[in-house]
N, C-alpha and C. Protein backbone atom coordinates (compact mmCIF):
# COMPACT_ATOMS: atom_id res chain seq x y z
N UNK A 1 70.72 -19.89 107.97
CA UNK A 1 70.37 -20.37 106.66
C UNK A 1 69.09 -21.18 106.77
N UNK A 2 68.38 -20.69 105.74
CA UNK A 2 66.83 -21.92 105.87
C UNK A 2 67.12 -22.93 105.01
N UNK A 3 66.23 -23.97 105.68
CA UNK A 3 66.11 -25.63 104.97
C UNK A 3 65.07 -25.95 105.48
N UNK A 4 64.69 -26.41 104.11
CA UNK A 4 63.72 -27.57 104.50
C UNK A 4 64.18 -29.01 104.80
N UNK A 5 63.63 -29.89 105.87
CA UNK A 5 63.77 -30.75 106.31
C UNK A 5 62.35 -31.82 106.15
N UNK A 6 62.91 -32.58 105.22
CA UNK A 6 61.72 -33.87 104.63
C UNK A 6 61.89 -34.96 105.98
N UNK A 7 60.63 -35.10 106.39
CA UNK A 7 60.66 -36.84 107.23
C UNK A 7 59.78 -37.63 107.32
N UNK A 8 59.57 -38.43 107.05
CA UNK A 8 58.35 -39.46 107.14
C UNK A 8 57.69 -39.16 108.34
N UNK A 9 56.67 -40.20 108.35
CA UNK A 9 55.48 -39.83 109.27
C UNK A 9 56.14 -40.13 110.44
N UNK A 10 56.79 -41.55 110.94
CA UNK A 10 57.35 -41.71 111.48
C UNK A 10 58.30 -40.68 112.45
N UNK A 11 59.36 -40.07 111.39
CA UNK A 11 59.94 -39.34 112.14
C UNK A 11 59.94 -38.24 112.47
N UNK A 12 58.97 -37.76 112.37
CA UNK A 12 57.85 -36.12 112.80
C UNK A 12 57.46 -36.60 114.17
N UNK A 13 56.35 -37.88 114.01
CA UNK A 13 55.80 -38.07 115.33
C UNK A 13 57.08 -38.13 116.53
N UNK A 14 57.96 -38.76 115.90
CA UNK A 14 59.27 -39.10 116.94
C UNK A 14 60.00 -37.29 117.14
N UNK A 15 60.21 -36.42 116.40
CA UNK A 15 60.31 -35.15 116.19
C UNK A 15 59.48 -34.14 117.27
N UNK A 16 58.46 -34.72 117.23
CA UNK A 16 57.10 -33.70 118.10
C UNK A 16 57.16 -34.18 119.39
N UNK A 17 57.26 -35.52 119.81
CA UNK A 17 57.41 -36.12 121.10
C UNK A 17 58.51 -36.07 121.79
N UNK A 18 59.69 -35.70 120.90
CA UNK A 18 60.99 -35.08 121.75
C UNK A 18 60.39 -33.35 121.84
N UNK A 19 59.81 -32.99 121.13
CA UNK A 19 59.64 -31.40 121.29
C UNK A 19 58.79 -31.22 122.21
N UNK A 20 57.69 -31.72 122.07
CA UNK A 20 56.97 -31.84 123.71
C UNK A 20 57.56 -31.96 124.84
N UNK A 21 58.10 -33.37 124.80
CA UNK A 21 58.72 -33.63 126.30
C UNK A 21 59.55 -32.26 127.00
N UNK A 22 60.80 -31.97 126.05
CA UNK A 22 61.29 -30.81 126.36
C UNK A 22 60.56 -29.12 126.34
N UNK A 23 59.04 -29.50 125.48
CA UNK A 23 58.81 -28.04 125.87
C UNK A 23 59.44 -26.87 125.00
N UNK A 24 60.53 -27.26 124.03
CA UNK A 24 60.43 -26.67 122.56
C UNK A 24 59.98 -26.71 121.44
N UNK A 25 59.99 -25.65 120.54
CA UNK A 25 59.77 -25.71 119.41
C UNK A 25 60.55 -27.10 118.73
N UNK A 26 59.68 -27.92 117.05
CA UNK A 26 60.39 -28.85 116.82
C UNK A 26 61.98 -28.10 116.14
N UNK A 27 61.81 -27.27 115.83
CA UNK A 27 63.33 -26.68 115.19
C UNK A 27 64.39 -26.40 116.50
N UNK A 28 63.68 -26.21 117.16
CA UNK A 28 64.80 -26.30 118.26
C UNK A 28 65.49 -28.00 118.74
N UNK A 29 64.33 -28.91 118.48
CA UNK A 29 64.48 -30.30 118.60
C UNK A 29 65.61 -30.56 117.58
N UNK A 30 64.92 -30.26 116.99
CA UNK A 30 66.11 -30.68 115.67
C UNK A 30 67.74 -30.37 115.62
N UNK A 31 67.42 -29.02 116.03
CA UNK A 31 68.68 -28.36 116.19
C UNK A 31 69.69 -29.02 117.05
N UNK A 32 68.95 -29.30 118.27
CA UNK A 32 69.82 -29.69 119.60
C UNK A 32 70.36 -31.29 119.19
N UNK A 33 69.09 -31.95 118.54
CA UNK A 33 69.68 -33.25 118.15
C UNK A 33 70.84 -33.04 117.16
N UNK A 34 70.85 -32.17 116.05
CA UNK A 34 72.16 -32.46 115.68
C UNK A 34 73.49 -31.61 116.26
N UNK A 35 73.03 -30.95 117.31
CA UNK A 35 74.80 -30.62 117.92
C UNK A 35 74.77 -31.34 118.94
N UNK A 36 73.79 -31.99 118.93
CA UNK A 36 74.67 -33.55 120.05
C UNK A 36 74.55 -34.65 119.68
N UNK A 37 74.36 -34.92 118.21
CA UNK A 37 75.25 -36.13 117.24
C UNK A 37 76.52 -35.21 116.99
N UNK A 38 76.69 -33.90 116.56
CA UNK A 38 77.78 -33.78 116.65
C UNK A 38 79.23 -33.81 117.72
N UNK A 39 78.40 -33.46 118.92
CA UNK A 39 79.63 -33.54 120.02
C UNK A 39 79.75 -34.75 120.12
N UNK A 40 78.77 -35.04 120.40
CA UNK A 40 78.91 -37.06 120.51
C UNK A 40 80.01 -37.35 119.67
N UNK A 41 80.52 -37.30 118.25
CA UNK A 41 80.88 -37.69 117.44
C UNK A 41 82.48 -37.13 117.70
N UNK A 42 82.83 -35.72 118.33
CA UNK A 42 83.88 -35.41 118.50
C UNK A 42 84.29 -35.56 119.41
N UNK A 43 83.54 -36.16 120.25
CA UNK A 43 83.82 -36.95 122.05
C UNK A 43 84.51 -38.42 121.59
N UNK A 44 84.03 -39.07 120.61
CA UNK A 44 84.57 -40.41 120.30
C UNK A 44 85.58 -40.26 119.37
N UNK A 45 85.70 -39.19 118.75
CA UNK A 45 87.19 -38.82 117.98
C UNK A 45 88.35 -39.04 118.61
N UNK A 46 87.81 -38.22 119.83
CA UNK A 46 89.00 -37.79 120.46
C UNK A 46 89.48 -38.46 121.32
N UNK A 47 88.38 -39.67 122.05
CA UNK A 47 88.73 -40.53 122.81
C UNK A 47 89.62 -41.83 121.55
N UNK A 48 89.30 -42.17 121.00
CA UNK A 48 90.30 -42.85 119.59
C UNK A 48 91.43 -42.49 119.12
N UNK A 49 91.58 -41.24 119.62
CA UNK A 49 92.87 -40.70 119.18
C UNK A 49 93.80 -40.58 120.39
N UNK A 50 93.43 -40.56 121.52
CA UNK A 50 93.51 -40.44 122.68
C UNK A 50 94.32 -41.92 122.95
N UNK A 51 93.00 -43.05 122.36
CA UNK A 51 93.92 -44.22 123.01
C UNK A 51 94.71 -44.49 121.72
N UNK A 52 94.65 -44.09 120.64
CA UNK A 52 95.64 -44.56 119.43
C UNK A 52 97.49 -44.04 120.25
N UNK A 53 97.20 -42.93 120.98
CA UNK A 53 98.55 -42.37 121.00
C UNK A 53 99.12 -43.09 122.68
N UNK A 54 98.12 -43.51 123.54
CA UNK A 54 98.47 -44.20 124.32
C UNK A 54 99.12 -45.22 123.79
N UNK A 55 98.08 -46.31 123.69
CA UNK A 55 99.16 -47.31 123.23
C UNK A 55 100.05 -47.96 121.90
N UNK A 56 100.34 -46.72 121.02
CA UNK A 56 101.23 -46.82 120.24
C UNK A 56 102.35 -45.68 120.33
N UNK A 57 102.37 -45.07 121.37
CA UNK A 57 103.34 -43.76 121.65
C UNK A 57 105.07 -44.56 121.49
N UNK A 58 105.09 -45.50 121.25
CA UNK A 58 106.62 -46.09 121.01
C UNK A 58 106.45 -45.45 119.67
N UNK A 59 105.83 -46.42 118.95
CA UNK A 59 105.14 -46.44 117.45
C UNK A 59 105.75 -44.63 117.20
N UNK A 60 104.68 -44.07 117.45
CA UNK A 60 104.62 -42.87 117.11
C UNK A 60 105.66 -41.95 117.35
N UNK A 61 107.07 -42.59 118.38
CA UNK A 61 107.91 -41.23 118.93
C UNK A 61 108.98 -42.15 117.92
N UNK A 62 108.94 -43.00 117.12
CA UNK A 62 110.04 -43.64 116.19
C UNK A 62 109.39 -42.58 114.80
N UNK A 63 108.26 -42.55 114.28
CA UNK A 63 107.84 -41.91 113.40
C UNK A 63 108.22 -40.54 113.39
N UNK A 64 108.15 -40.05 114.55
CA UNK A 64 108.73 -38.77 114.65
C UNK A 64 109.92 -38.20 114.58
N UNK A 65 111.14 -39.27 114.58
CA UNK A 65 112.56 -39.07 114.92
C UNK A 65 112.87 -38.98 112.85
């Protein structure tokens, strides 16, 4: 799907200097940055849910009965 993507001056220059460093295109920059705000984001899900069931697994095996 195409989009356009608006960014200040600011965040182009910051856009082009990650695309350089790595040596991609900026759409590829872009891209990669948001599937790793996304994993990032489902890495800390899951670690939260992870310790929610650690230490409330009393909690939770009464809820279940």
């Amino acid at each position: 799907m195409a989009m356009t993507l608006s960014l200040t001056d600011e965040q182009d220059h910051a856009l082009t200097a990650l695309a350089e460093a790595q040596k991609i295109s900026k759409q590829e920059a872009a891209v990669r940055a948001i599937e790793d705000a996304a994993s990032r984001r489902a890495e800390t899900r899951d670690a939260v849910l992870r310790r929610i069931v650690s230490e409330d697994s009393e909690l939770l095996d009464l809820l279940a009965k």
